[in-house]
Protein backbone atom coordinates (compact mmCIF):
# COMPACT_ATOMS: atom_id res chain seq x y z
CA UNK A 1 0.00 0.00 0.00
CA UNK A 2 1.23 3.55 -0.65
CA UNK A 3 1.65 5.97 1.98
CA UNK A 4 0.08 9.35 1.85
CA UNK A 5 3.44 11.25 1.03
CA UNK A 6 3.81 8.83 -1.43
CA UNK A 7 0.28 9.98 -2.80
CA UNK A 8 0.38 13.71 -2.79
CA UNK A 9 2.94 16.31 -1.73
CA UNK A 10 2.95 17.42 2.38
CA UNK A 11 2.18 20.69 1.08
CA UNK A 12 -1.26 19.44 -0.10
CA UNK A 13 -1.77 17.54 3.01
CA UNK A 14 -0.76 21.02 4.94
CA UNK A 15 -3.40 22.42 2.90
CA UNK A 16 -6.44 19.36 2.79
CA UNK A 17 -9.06 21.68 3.83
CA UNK A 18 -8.73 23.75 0.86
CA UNK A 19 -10.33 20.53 -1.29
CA UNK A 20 -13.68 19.78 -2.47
CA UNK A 21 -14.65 16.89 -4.89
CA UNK A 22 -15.26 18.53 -8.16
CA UNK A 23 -18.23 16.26 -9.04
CA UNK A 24 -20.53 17.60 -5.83
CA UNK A 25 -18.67 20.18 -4.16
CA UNK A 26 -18.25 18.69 -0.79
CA UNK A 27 -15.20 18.39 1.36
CA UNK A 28 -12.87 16.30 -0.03
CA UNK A 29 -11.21 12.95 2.38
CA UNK A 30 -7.57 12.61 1.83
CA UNK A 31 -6.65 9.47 3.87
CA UNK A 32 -3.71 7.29 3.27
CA UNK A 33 -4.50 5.74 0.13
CA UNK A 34 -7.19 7.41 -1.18
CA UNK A 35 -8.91 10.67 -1.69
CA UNK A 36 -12.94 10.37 -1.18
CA UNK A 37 -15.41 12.93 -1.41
CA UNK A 38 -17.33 12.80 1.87
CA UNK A 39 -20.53 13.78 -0.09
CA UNK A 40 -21.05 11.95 -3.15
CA UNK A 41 -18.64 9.33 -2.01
CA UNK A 42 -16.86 9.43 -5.06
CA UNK A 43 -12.79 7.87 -5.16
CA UNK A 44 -10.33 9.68 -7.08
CA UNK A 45 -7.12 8.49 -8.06
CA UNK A 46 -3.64 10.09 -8.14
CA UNK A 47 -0.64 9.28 -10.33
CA UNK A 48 3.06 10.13 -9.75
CA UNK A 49 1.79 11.84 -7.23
CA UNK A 50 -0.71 14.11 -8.81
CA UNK A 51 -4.06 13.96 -7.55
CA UNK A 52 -6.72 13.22 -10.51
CA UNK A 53 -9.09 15.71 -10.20
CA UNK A 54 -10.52 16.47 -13.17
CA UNK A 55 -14.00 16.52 -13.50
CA UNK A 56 -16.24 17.21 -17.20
CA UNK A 57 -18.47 20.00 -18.09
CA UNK A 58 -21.92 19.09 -17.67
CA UNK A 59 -23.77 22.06 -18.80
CA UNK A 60 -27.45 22.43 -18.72
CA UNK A 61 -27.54 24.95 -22.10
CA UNK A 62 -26.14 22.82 -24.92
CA UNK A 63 -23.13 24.54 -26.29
CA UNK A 64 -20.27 23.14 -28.21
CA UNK A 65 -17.47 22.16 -25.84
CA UNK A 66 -13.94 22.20 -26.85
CA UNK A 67 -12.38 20.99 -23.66
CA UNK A 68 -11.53 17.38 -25.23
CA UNK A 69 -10.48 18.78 -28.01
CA UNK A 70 -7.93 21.01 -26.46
CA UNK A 71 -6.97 18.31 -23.70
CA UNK A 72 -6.37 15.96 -26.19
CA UNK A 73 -3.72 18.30 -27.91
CA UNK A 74 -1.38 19.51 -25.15
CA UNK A 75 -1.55 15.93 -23.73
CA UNK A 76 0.52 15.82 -27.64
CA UNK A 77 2.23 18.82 -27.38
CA UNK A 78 3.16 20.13 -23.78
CA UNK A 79 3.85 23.63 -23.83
CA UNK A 80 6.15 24.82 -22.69
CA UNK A 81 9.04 21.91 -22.07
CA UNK A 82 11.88 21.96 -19.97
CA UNK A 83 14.95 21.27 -22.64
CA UNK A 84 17.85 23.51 -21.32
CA UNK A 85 16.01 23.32 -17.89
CA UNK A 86 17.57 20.47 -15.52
CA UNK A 87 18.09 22.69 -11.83
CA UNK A 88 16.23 25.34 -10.17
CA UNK A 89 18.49 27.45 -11.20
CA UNK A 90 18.61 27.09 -14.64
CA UNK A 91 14.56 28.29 -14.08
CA UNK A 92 15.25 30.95 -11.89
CA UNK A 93 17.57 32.32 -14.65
CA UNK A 94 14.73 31.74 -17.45
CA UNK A 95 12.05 33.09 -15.31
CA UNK A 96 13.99 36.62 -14.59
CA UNK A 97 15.25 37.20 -17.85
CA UNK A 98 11.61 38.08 -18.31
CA UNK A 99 10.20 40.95 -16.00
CA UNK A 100 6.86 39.82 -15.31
CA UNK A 101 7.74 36.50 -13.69
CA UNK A 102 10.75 38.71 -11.66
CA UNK A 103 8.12 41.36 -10.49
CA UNK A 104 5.67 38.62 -9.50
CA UNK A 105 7.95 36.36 -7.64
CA UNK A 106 9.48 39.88 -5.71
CA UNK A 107 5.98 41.55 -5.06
CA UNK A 108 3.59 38.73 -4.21
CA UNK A 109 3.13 39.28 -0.20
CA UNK A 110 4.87 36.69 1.87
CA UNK A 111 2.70 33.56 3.42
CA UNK A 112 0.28 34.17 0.27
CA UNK A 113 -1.83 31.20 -1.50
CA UNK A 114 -1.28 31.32 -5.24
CA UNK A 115 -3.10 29.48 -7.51
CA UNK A 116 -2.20 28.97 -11.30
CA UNK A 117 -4.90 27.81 -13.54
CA UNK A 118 -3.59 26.30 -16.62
CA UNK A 119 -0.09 25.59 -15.57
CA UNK A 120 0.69 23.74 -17.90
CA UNK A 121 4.16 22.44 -17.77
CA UNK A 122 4.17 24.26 -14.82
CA UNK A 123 7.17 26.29 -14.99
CA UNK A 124 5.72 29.33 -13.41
CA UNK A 125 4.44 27.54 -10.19
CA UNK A 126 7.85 26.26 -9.90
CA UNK A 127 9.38 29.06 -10.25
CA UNK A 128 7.19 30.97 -7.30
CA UNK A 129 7.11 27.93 -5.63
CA UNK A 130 11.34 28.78 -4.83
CA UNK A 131 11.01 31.83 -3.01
CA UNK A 132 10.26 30.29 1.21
CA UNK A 133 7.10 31.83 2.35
CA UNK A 134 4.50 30.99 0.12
CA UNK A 135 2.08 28.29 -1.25
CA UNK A 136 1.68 27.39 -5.41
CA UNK A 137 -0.99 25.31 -6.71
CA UNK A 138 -0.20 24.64 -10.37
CA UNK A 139 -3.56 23.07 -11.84
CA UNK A 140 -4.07 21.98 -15.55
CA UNK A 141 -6.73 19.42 -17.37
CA UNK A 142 -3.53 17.86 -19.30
CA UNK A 143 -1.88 15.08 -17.14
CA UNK A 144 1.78 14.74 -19.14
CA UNK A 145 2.53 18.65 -18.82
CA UNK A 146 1.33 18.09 -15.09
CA UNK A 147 3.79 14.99 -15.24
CA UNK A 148 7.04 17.03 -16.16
CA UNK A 149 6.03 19.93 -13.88
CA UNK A 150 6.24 17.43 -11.00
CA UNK A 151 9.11 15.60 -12.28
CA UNK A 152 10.80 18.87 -12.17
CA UNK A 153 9.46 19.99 -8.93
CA UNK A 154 10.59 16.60 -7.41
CA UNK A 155 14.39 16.70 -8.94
CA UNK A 156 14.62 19.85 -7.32
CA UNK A 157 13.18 19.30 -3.95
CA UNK A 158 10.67 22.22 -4.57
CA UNK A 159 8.35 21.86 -1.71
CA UNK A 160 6.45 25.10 -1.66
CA UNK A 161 4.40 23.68 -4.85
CA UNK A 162 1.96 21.07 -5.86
CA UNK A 163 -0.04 20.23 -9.19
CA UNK A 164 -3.40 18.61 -9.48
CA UNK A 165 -5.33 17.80 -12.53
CA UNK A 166 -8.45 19.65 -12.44
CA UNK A 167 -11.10 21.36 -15.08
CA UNK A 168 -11.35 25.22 -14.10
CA UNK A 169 -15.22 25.05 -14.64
CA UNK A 170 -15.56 22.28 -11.93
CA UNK A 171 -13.01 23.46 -9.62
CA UNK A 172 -11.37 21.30 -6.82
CA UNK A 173 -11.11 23.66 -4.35
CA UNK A 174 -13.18 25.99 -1.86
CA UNK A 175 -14.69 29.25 -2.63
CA UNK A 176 -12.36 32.33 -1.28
CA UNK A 177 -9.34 30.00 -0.60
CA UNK A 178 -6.85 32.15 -2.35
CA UNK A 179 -4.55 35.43 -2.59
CA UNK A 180 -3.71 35.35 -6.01
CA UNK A 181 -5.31 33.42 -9.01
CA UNK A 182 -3.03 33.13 -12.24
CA UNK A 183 -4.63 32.08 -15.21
CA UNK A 184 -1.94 33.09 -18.37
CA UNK A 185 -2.59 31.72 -21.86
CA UNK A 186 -5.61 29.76 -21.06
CA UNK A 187 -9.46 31.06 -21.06
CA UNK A 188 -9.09 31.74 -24.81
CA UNK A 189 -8.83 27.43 -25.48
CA UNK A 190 -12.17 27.14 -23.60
CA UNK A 191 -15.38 27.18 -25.06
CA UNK A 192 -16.71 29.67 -22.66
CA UNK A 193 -14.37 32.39 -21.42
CA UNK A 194 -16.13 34.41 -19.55
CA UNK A 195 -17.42 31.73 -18.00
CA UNK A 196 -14.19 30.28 -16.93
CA UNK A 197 -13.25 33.81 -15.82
CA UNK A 198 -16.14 33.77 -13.34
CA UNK A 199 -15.53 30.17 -12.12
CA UNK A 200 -11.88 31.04 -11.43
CA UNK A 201 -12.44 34.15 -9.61
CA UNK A 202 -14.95 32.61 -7.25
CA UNK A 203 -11.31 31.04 -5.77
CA UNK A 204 -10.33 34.33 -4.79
CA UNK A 205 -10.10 35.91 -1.32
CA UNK A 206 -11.60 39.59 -1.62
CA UNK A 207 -9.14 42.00 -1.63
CA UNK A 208 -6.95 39.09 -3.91
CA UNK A 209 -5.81 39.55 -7.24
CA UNK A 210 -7.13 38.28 -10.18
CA UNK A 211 -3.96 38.17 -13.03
CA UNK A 212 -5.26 36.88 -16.70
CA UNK A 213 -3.34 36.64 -19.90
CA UNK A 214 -5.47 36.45 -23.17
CA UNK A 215 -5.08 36.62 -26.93
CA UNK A 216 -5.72 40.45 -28.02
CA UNK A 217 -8.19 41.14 -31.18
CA UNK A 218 -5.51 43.37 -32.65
CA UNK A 219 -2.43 42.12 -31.31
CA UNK A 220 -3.07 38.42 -33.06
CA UNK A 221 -3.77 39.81 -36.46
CA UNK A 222 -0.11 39.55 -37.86
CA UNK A 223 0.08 35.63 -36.16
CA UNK A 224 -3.48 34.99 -38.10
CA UNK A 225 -2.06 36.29 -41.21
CA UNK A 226 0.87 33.78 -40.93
CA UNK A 227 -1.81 30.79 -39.89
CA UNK A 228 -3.33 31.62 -43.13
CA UNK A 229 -0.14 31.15 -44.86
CA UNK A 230 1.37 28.13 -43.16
CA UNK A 231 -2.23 26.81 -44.31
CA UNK A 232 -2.30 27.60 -47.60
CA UNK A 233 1.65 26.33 -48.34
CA UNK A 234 1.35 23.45 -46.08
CA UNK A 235 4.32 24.34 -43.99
CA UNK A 236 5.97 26.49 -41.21
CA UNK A 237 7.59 29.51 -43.20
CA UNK A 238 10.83 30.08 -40.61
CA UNK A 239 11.37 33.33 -41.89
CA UNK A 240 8.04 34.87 -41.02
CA UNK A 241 8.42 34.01 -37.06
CA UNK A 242 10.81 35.16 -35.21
CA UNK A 243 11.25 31.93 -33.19
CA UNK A 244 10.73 29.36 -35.98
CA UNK A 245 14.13 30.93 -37.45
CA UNK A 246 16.12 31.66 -34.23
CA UNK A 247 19.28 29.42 -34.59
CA UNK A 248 19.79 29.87 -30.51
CA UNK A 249 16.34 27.48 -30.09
CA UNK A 250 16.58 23.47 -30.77
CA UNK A 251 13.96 22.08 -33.26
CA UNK A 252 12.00 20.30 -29.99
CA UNK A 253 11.14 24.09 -28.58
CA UNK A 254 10.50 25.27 -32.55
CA UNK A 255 8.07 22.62 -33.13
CA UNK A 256 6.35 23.26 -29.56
CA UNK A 257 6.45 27.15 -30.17
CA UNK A 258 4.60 26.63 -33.76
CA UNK A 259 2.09 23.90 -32.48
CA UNK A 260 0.72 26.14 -29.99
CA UNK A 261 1.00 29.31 -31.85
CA UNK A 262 -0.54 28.25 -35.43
CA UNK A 263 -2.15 24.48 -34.80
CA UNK A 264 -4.29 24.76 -31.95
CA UNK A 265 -7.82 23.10 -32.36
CA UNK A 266 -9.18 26.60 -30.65
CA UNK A 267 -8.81 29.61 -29.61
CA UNK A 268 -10.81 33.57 -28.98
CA UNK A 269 -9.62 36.78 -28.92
CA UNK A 270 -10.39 39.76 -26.70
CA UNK A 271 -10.16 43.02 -25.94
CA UNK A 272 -9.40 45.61 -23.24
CA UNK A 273 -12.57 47.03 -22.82
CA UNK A 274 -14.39 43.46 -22.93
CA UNK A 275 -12.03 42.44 -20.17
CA UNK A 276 -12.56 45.55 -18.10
CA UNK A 277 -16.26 44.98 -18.83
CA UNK A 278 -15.74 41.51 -16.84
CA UNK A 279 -13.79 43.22 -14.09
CA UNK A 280 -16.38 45.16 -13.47
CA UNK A 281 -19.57 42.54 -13.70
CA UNK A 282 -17.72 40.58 -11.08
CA UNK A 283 -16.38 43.13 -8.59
CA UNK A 284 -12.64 43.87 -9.18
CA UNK A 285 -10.88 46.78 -9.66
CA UNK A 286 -8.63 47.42 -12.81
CA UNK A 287 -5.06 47.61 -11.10
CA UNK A 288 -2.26 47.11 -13.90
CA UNK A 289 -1.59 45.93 -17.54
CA UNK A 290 0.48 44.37 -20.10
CA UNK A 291 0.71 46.57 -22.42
CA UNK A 292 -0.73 49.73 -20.58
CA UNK A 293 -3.75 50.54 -21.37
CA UNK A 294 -2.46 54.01 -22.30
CA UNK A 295 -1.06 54.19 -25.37
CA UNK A 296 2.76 55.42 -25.60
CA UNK A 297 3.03 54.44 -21.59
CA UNK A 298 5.97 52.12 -21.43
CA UNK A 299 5.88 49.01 -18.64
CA UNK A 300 8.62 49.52 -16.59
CA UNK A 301 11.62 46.98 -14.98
CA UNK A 302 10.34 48.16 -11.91
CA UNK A 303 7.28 48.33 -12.20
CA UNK A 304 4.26 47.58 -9.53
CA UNK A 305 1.87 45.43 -10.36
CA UNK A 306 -0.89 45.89 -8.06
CA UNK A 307 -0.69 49.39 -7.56
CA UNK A 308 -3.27 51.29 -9.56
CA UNK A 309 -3.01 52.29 -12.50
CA UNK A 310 -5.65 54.81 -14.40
CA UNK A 311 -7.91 52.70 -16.81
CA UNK A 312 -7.80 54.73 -19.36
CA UNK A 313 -10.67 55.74 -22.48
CA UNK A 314 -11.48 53.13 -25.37
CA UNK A 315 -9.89 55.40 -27.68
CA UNK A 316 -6.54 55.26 -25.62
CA UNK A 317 -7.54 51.39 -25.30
CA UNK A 318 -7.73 51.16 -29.50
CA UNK A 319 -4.83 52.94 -29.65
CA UNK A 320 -3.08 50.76 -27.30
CA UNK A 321 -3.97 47.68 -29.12
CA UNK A 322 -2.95 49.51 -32.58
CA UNK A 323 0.14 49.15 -30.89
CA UNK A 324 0.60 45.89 -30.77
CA UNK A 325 -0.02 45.10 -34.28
CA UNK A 326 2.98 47.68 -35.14
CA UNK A 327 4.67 45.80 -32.64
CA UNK A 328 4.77 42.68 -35.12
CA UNK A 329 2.57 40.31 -33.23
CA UNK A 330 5.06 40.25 -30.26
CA UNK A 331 4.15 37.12 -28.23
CA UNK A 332 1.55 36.13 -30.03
CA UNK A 333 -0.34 39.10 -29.88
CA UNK A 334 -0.65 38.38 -25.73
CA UNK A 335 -2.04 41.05 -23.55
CA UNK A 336 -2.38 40.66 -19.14
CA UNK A 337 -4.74 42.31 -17.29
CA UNK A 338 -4.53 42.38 -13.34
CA UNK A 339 -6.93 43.41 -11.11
CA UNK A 340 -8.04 43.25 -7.44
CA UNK A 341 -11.08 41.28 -5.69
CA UNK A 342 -13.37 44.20 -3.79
């Protein structure tokens, strides 16, 4: 029989009451070789040490659901992988070259909760999950990036974070259990984003923050222009992306970077003022952005993410967004919006 450390993580069992069963909504049992909703009764299983979570959509108002769909390809084609990645800090490296993951990691308030929904690999998580003080939970619906995040968590003895399979629209965990919610490059592979956006945020402590990445309306027009073309000749043009033709990244991270970029099964786009328009149906206040909503407003090195910042008009917003076509499709055409839980 397995013991329970040899079923989930000790920071998991630190953290038991935070766990419902997904199915019902009930408290969740974790005993020592089995988790068992005390409600329904249902038994979930774990694997590797990742408790299986996930639970389906059963919606009421027929609607076409892509979740399979999009499960079915990043269990194909985890994104992102850890090639050039084998120590913590190898990651820490990655993770500051870029500023957002620095800022986040040196502003999030110690002894807070975090929860990332859509991990993914999980690289992120593991990366907070470094800094002493503090509590990731890295969830995703695909089990083989959940698989390497763990692997990778486990080779480097990261103990401040866990993973769990789970579907964001039948969460696995109690209502106001969390500081921060991070949900990056996600809600625009669901059938329902808004939705999702509402389901998430119910996770949220008031007075947490709420920190979303999306695909922008204007920003993605130059990477559905090249779509079109890798279509129509059948092939990935290296010369039109940046990355495809970047002699610094093996073929593995090419072929992961154009997979996700140009062949996934879905995807929406949004915009600034439709995102605001959520913030504001739900009760948060607009605190920060990437890009600013202000046009010609750089985002600083040092900047502070959950200070306020003003909102700005939708012509400034338009403007903004012009931006990021002139930009060249930077990212993907990949916008963040943070804001805070009143």
């Amino acid at each position: 029989m397995n013991t329970l450390n040899e079923i989930i993580s000790s920071l998991i069992l630190r953290h038991r009451a935070l766990f419902i069963c997904p199915a019902c909504g009930k408290s969740l049992s974790i005993s020592l070789d089995r988790l068992e909703c005390n409600g329904c009764h249902r038994l979930f299983m774990h694997e590797n040490g990742i408790p299986l979570l996930f639970w389906p959509n059963e919606w009421e108002i027929a609607k076409k659901d892509v979740t399979e769909r999009v499960k079915s390809f990043y269990e194909e084609n985890p994104f992102p992988n850890y090639e050039g990645l084998d120590s913590s800090l190898s990651l820490r490296q990655k993770a500051e070259e870029g500023i957002f993951a620095r800022l986040l990691d040196e502003q999030i308030p110690h002894g807070a909760l975090i929860l990332e929904v859509g991990c993914g690999t999980g690289q992120l998580s593991n990366f907070l999950g470094l800094r002493w003080g503090r509590a990731v939970f890295g969830t995703d619906i695909c089990l083989n990036s959940l698989k390497l995040a763990h692997e990778f968590k486990q080779k480097n003895g990261i103990e401040n974070t866990a993973f769990v399979q789970m579907n964001l629209f039948r969460p696995a965990f109690r209502t106001e259990s969390f500081d921060v919610v991070i949900c990056n490059g996600v809600l625009h592979h669901t059938s329902d984003p808004f939705t999702g956006f509402k389901s998430i945020t119910k996770l949220l402590k008031k007075g947490g923050f709420i920190i979303i990445g999306l695909y922008n309306r204007y920003g993605r027009i130059i990477t559905d222009v090249k779509r079109i073309i890798f279509n129509l000749t059948g092939k990935p043009l290296k010369f039109l992306d940046k990355r495809l033709r970047d002699q610094s990244l093996s073929e593995i991270r090419k072929k992961i970077w154009y997979m996700d970029q140009y062949k996934n099964p879905h995807e929406s786009k949004h915009t600034f003022d439709e995102i605001l328009g959520w913030f504001e149906k739900e009760g948060f206040e607009f605190k920060n952005s990437i890009p600013k909503t202000k046009p010609f407003t750089p985002f600083s090195p040092q900047e502070s993410l959950f200070e306020t910042n003003p909102v700005g008009t939708r012509i400034e917003h338009f403007l903004a967004q012009l931006g990021m076509i002139f930009s060249g499709g930077k990212e993907g055409g990949f916008f963040i919006m943070i804001g805070k839980k009143l």
